[in-house]
N, C-alpha and C. Protein backbone atom coordinates (compact mmCIF):
# COMPACT_ATOMS: atom_id res chain seq x y z
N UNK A 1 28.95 -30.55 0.80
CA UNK A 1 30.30 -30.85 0.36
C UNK A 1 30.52 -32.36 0.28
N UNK A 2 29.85 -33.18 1.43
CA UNK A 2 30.33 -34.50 1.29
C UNK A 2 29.49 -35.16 0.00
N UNK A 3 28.28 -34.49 -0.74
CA UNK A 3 27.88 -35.18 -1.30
C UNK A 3 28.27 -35.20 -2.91
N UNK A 4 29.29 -34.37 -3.19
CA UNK A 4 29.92 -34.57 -4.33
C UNK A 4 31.53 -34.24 -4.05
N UNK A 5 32.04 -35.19 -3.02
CA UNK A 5 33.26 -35.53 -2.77
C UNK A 5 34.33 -35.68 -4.09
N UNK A 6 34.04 -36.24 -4.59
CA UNK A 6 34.36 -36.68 -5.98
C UNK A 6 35.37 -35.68 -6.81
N UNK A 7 34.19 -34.66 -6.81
CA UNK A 7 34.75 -32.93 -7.35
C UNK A 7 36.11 -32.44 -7.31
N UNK A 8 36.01 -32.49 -5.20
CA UNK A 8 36.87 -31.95 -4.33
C UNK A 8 38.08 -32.70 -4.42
N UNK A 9 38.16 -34.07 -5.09
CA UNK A 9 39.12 -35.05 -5.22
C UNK A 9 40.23 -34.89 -6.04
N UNK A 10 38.98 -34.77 -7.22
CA UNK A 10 39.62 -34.63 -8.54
C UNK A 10 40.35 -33.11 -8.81
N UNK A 11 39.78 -32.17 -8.05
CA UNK A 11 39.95 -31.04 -8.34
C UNK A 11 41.52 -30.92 -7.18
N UNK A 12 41.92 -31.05 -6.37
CA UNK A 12 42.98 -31.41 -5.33
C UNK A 12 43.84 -32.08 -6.51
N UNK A 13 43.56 -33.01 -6.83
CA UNK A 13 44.36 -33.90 -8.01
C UNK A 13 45.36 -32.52 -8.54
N UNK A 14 44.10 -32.06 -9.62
CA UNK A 14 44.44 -31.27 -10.78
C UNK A 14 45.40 -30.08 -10.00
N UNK A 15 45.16 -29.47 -8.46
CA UNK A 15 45.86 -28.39 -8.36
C UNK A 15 47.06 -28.70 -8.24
N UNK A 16 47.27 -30.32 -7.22
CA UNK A 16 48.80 -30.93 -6.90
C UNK A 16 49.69 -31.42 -7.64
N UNK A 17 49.22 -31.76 -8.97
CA UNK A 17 49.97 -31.42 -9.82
C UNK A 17 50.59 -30.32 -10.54
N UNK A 18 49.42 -29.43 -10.72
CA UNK A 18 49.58 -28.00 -11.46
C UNK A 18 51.45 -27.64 -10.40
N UNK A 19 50.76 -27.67 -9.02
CA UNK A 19 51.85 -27.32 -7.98
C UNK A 19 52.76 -27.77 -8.09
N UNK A 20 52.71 -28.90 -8.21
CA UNK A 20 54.15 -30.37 -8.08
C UNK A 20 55.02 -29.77 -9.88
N UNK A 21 54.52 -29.26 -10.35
CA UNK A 21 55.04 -29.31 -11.80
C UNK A 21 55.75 -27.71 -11.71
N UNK A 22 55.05 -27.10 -10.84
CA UNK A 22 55.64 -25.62 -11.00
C UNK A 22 56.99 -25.61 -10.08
N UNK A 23 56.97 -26.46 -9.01
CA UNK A 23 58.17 -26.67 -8.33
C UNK A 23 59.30 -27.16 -8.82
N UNK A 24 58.80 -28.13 -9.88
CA UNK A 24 60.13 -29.23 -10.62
C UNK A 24 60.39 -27.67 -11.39
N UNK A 25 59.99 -26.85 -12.15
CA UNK A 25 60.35 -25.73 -12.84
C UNK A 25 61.47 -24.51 -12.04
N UNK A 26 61.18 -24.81 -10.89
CA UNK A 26 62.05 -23.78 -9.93
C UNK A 26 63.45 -23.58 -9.89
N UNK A 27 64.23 -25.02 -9.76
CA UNK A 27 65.91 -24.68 -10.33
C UNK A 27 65.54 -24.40 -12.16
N UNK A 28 65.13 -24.65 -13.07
CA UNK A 28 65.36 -23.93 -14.12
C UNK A 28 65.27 -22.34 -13.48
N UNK A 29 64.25 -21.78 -13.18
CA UNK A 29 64.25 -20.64 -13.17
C UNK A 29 65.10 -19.80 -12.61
N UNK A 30 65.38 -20.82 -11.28
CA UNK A 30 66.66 -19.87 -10.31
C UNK A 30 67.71 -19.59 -11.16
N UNK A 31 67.91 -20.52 -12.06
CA UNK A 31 69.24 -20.65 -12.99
C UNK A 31 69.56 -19.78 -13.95
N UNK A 32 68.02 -19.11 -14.36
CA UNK A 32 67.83 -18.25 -15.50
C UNK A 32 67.55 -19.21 -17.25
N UNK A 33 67.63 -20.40 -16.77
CA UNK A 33 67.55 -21.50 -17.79
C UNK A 33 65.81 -21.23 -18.33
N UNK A 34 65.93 -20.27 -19.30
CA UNK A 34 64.58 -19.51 -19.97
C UNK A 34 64.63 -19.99 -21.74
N UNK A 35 64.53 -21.36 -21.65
CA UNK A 35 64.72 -21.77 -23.44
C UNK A 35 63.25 -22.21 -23.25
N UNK A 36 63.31 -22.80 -24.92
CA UNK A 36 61.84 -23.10 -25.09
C UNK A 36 61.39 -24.45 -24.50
N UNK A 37 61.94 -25.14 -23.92
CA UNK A 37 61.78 -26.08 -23.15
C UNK A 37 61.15 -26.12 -21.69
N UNK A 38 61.14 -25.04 -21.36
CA UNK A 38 60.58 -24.11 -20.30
C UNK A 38 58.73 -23.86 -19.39
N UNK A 39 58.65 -23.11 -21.45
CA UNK A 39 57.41 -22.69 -21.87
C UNK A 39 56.09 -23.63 -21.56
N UNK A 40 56.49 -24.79 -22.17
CA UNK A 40 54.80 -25.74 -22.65
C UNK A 40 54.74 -26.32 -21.00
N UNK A 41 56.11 -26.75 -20.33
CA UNK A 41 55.22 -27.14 -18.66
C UNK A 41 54.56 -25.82 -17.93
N UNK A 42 55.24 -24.50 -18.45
CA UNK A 42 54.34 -23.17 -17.54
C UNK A 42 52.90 -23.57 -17.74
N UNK A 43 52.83 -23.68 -19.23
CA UNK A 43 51.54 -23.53 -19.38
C UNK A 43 50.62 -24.63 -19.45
N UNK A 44 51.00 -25.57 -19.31
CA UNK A 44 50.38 -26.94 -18.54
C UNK A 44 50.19 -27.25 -17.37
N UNK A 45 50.83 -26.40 -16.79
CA UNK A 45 50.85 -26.69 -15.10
C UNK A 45 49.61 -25.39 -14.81
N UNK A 46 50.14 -24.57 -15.56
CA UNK A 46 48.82 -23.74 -15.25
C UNK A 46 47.41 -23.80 -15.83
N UNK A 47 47.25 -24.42 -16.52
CA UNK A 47 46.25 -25.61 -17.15
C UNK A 47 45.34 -25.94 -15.92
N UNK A 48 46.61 -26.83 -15.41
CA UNK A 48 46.12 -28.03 -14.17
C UNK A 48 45.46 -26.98 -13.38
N UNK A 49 46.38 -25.93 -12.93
CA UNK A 49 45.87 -25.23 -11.67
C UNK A 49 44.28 -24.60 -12.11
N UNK A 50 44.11 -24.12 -13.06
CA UNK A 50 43.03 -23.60 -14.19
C UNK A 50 41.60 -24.53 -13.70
N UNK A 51 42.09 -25.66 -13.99
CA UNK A 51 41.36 -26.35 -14.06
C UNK A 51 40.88 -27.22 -12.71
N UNK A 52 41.94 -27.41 -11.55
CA UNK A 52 41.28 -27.59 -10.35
C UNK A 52 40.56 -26.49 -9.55
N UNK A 53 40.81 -25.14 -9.94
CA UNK A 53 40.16 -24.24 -9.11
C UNK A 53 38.88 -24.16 -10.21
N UNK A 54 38.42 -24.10 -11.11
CA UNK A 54 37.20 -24.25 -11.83
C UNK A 54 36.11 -24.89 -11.46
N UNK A 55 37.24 -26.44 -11.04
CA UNK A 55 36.28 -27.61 -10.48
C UNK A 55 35.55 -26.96 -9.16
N UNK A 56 36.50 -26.33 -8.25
CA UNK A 56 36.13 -26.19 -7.25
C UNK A 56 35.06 -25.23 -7.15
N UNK A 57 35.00 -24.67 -7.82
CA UNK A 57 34.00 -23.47 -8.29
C UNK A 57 32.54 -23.94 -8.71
N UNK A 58 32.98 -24.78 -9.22
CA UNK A 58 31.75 -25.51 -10.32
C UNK A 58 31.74 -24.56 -11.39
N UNK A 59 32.85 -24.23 -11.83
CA UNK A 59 32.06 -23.69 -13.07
C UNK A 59 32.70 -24.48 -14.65
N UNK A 60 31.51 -24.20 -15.66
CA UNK A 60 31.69 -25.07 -17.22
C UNK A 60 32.78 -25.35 -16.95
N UNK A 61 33.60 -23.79 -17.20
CA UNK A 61 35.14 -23.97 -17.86
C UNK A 61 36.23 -24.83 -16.93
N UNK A 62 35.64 -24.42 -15.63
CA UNK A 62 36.80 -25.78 -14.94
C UNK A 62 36.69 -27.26 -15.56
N UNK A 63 35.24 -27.51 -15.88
CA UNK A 63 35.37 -29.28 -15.93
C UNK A 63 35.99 -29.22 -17.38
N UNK A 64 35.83 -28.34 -18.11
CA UNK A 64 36.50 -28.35 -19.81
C UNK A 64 37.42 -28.42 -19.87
N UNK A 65 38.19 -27.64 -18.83
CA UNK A 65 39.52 -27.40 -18.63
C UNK A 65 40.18 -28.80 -18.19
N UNK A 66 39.48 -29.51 -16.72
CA UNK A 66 39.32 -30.57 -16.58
C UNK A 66 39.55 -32.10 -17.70
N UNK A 67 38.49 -31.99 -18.02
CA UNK A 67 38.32 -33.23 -19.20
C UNK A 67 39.80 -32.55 -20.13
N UNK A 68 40.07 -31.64 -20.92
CA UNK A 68 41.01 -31.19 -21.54
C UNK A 68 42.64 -32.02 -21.33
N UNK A 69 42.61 -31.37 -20.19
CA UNK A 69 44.24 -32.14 -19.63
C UNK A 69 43.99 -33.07 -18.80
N UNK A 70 43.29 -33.71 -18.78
CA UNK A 70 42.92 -35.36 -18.40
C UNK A 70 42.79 -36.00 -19.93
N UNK A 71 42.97 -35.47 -20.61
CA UNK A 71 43.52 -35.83 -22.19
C UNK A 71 44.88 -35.98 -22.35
N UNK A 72 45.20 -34.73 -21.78
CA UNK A 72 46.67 -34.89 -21.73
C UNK A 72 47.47 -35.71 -21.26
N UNK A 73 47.30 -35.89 -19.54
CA UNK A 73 47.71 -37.22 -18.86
C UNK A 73 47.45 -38.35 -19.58
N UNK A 74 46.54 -38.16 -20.49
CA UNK A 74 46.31 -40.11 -20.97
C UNK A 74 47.67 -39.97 -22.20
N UNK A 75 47.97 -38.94 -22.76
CA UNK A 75 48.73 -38.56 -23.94
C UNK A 75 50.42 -38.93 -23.33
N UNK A 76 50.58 -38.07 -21.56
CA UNK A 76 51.84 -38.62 -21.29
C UNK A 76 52.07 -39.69 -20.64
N UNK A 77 50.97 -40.80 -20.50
CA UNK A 77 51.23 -41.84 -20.04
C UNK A 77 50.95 -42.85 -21.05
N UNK A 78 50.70 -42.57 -22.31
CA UNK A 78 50.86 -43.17 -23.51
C UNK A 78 52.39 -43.01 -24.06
N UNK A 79 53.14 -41.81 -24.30
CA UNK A 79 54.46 -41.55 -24.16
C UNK A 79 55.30 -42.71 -23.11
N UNK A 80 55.16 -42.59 -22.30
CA UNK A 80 55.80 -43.50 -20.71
C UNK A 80 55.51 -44.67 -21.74
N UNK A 81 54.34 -45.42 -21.89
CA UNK A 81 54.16 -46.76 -22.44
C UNK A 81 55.26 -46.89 -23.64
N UNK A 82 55.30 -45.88 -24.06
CA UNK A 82 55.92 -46.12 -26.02
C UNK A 82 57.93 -46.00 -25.78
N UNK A 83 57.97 -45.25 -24.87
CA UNK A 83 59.33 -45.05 -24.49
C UNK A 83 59.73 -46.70 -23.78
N UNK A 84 59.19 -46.83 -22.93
CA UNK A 84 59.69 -48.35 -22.33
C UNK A 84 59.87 -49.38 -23.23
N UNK A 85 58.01 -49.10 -24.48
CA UNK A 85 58.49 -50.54 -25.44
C UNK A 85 58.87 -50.35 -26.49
N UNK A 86 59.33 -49.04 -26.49
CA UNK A 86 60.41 -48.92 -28.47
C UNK A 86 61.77 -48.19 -28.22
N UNK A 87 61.78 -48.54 -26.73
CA UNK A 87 63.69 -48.81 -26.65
C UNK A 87 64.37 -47.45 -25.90
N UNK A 88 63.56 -46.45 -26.23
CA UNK A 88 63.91 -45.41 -25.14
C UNK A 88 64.24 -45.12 -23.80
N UNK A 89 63.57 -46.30 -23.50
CA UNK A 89 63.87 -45.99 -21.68
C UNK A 89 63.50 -47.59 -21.34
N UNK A 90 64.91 -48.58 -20.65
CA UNK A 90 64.65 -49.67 -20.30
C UNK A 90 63.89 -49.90 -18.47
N UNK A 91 63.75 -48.81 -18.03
CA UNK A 91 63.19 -48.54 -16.32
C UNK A 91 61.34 -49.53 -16.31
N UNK A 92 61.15 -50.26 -15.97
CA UNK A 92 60.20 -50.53 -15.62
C UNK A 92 59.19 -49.44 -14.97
N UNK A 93 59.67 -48.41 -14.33
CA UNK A 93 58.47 -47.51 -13.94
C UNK A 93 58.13 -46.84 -14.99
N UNK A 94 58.70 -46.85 -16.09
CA UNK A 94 57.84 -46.18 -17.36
C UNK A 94 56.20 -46.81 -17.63
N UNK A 95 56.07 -48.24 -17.67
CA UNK A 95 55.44 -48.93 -17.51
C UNK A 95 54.44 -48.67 -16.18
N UNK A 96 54.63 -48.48 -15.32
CA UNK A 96 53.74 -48.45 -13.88
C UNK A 96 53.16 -46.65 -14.34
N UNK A 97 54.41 -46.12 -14.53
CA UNK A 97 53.24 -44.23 -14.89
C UNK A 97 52.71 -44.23 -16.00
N UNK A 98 52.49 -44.78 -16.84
CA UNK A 98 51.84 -44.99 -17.96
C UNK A 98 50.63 -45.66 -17.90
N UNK A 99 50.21 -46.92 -17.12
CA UNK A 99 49.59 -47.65 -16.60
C UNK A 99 48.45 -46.10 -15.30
N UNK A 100 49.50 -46.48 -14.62
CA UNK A 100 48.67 -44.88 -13.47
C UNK A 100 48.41 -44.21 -13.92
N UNK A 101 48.66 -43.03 -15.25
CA UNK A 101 48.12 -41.85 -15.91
C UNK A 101 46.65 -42.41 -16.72
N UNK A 102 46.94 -43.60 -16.93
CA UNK A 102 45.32 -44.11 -17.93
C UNK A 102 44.54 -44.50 -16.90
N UNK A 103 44.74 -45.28 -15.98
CA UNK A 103 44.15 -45.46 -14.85
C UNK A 103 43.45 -44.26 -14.16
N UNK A 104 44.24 -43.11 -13.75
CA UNK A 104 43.42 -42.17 -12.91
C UNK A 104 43.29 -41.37 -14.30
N UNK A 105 43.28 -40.99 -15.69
CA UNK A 105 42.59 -40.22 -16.44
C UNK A 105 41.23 -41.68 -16.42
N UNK A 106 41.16 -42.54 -16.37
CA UNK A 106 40.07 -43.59 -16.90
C UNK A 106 39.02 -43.16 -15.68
N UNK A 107 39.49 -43.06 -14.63
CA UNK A 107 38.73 -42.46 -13.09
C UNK A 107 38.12 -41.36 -13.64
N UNK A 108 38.51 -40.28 -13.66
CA UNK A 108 38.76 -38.79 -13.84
C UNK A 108 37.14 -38.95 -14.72
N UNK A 109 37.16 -39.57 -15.76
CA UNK A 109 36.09 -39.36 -16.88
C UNK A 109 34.88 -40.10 -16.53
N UNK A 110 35.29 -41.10 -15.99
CA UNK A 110 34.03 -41.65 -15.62
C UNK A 110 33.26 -41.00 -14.43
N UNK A 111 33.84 -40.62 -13.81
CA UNK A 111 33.18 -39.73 -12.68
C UNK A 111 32.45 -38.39 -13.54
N UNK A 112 33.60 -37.77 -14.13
CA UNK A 112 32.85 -36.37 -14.75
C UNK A 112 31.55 -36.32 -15.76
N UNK A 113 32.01 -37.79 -16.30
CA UNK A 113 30.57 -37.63 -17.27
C UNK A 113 29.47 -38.54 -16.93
N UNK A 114 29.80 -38.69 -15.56
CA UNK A 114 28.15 -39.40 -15.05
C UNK A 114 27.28 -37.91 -14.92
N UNK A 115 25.85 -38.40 -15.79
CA UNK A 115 25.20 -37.07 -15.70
C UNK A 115 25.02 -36.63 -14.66
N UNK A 116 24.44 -36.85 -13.34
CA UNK A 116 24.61 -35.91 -12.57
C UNK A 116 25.44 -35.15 -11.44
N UNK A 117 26.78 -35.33 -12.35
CA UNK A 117 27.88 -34.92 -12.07
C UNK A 117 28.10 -33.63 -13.21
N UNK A 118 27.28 -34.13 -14.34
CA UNK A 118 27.62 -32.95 -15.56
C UNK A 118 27.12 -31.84 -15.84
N UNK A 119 25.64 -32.54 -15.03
CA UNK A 119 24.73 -31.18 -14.75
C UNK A 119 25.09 -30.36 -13.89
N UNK A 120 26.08 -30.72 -12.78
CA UNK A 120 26.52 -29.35 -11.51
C UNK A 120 26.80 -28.33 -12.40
N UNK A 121 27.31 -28.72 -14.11
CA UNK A 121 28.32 -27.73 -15.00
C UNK A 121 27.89 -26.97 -15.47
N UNK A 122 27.23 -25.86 -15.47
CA UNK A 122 27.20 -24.82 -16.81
C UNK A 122 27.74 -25.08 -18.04
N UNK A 123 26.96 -25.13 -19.14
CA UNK A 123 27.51 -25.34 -20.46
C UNK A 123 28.42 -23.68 -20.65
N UNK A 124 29.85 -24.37 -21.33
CA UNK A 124 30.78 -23.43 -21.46
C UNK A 124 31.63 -23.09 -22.55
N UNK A 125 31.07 -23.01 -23.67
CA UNK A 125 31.58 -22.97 -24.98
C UNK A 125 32.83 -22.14 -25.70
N UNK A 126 32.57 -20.82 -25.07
CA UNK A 126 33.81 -20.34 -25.02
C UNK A 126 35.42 -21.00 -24.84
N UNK A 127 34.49 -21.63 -23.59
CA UNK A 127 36.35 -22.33 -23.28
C UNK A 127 36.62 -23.74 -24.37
N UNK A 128 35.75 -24.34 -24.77
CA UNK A 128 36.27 -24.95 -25.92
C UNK A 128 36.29 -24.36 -26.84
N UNK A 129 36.10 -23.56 -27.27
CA UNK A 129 36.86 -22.84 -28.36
C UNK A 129 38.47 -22.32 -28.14
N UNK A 130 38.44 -21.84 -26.66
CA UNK A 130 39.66 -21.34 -26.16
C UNK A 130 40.89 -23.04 -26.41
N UNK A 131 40.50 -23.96 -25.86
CA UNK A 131 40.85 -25.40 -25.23
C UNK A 131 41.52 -25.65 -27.12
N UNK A 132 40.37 -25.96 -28.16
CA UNK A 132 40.65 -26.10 -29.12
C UNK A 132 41.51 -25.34 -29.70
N UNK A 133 41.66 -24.04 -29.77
CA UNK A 133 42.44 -23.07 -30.79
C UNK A 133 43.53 -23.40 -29.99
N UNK A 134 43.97 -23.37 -28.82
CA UNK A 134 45.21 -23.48 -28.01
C UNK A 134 45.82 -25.09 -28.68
N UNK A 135 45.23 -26.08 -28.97
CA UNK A 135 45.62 -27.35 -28.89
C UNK A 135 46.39 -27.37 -30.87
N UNK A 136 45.19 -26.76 -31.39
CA UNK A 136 45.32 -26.31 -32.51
C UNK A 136 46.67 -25.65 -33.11
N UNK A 137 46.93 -24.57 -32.33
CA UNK A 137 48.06 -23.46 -32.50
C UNK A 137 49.01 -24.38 -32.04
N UNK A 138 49.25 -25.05 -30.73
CA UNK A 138 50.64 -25.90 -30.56
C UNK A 138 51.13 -26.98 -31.34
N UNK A 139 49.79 -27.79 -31.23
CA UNK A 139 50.03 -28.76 -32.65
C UNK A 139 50.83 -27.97 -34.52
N UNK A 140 50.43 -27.48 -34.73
CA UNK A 140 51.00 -26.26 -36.31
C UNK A 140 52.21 -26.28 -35.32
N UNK A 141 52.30 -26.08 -34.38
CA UNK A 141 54.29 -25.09 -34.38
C UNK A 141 54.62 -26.88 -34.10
N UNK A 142 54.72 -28.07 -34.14
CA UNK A 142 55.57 -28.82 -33.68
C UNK A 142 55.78 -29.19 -35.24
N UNK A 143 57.54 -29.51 -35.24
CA UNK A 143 57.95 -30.17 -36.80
C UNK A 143 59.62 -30.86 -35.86
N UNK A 144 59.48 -32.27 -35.63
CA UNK A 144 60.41 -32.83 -35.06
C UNK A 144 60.79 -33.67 -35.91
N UNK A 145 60.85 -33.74 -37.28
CA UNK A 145 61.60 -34.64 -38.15
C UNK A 145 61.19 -35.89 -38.45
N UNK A 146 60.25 -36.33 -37.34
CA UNK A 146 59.93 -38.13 -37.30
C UNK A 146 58.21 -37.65 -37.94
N UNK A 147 58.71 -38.84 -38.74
CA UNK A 147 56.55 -38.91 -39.89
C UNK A 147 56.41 -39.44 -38.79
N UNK A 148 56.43 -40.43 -38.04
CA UNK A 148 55.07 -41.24 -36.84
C UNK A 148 54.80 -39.72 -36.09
N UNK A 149 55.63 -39.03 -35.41
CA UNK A 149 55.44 -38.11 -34.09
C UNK A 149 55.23 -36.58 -35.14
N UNK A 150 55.24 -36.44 -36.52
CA UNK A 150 54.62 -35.48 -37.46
C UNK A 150 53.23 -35.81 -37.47
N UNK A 151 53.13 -37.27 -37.83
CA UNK A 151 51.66 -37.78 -38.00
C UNK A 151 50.41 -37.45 -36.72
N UNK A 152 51.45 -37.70 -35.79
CA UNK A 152 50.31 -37.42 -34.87
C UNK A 152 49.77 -35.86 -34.09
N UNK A 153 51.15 -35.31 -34.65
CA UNK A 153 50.69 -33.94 -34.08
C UNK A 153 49.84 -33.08 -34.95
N UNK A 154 49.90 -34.05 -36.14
CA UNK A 154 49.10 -33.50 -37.33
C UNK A 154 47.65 -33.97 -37.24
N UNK A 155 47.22 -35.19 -36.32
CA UNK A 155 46.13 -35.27 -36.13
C UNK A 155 45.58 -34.60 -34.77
N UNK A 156 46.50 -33.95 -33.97
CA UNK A 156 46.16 -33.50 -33.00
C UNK A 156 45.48 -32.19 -33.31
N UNK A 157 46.29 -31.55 -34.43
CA UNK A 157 45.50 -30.62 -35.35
C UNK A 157 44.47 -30.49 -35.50
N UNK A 158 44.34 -31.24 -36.25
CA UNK A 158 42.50 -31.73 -36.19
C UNK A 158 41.34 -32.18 -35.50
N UNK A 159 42.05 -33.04 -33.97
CA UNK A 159 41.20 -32.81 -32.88
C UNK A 159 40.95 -31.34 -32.86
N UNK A 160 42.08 -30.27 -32.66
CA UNK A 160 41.79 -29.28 -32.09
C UNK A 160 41.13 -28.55 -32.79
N UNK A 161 40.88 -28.56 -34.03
CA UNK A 161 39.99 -27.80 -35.16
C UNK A 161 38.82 -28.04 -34.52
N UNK A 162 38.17 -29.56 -34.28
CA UNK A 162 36.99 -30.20 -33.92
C UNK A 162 36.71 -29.81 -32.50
N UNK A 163 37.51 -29.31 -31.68
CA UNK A 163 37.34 -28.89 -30.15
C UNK A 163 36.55 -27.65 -30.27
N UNK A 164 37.56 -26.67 -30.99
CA UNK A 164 37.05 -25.43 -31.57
C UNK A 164 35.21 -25.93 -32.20
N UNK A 165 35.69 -25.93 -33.28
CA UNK A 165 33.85 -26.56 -34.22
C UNK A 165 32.65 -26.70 -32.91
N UNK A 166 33.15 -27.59 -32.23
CA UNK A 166 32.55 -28.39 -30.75
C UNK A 166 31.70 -26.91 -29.96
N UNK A 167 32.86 -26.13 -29.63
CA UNK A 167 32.67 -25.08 -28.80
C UNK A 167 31.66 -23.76 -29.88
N UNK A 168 31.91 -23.45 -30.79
CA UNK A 168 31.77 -22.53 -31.98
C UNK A 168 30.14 -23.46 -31.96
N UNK A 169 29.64 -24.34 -32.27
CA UNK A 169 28.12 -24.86 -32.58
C UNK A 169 27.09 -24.95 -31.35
N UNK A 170 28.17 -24.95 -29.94
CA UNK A 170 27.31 -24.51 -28.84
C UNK A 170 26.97 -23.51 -28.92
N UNK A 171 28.05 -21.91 -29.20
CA UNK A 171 27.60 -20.92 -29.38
C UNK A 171 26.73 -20.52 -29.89
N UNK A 172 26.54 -21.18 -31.18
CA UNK A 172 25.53 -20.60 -32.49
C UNK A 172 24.76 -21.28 -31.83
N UNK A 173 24.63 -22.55 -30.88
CA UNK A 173 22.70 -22.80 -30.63
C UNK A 173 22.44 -22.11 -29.23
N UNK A 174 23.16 -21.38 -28.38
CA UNK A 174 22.36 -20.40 -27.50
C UNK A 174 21.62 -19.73 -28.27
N UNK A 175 20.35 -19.30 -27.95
CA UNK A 175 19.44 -18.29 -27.85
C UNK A 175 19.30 -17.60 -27.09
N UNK A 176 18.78 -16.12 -27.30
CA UNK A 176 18.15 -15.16 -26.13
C UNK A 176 16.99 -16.01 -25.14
N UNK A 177 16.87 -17.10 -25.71
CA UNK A 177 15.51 -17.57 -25.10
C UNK A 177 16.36 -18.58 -23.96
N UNK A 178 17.28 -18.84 -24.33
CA UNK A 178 17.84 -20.29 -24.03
C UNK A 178 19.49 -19.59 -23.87
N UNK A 179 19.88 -18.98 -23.02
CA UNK A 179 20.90 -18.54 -22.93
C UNK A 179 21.99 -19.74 -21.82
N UNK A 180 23.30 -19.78 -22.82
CA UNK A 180 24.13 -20.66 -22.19
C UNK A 180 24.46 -19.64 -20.88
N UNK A 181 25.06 -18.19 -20.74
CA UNK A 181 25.81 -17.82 -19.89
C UNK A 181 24.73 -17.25 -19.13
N UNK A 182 24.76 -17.70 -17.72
CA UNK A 182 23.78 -17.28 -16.41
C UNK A 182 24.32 -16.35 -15.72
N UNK A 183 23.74 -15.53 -14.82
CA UNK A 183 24.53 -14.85 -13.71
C UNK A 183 25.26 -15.41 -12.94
N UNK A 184 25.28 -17.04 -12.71
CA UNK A 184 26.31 -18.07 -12.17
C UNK A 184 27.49 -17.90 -12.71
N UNK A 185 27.62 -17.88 -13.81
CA UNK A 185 28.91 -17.99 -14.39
C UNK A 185 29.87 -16.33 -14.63
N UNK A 186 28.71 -15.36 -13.60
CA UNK A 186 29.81 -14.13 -14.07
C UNK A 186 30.41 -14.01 -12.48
């Protein structure tokens, strides 16, 4: 255990948030406050949780899941940055969580993709396909009126096409000979 501490870190990270996010959700719910505003933290927080118990597991789909919404954090602490300097929010801590979300996603990756940190992983293709079509499908439903924040959800689109592609070309190169899914991973 102590010798890939790291894991256990990151993966604690990912659940205390998943947690910390399902709690801020709790007076909505007591309230019955069930709009669509609701929806995308359920399923981000359960993301997080997804994805720290994966880690803990060692398996593919946790670190995919992992790297995935350690995308995300860099996405809402890019938000935090853009709100402070294009007039939205004059608070200086927009600035400091924006700064901290790139900071510990900048941690997060460098740890995961030192190779022999990548090798603990089972290759897991499925779940980027899953990771992609999900990023894919949310991106298509957003239409908020603004071309900059159209533009980008329109390229988020297309990451997620390429997440999918990503996951879909691992598949097609397993072989019977060379099989991605082990008895580890069932």
């Amino acid at each position: 255990m102590k010798k890939y501490l790291g894991i256990y870190i990151i993966a604690a990270y990912f659940l205390i948030n998943g947690i910390g996010g399902f709690c801020q959700l709790i007076p909505l719910i007591i309230q019955g406050d069930f709009t669509a505003q609701i929806y995308s933290p359920i399923v981000f927080n359960t993301g997080f949780l997804v994805a720290g118990c994966g880690l803990i597991w060692r398996k593919g789909w946790g670190r995919n899941f992992a790297l995935f919404f350690n995308g995300i954090s860099i996405l809402v602490g890019l938000r935090h940055l853009l709100t402070y300097f294009y007039g939205e929010s004059s608070e200086i801590i927009s600035i400091f969580k924006g700064l901290s979300d790139f900071l510990i996603a900048g941690l997060i990756y460098f740890y995961l993709f030192k190779a022999k940190i990548k090798t603990l992983f089972p290759k897991s293709p499925v779940s980027w396909c899953i990771l992609g079509l999900f990023l894919l499908l949310y991106s298509l439903n957003q239409d908020t009126g603004n071309v900059i924040i159209d533009t980008f959800w329109t390229i988020l689109t297309i990451v997620g096409l390429a997440i999918s592609g990503y996951g879909a070309k691992q598949l097609r190169e397993s072989t019977p000979q060379n099989p991605i899914f082990t008895n580890k991973d069932i």
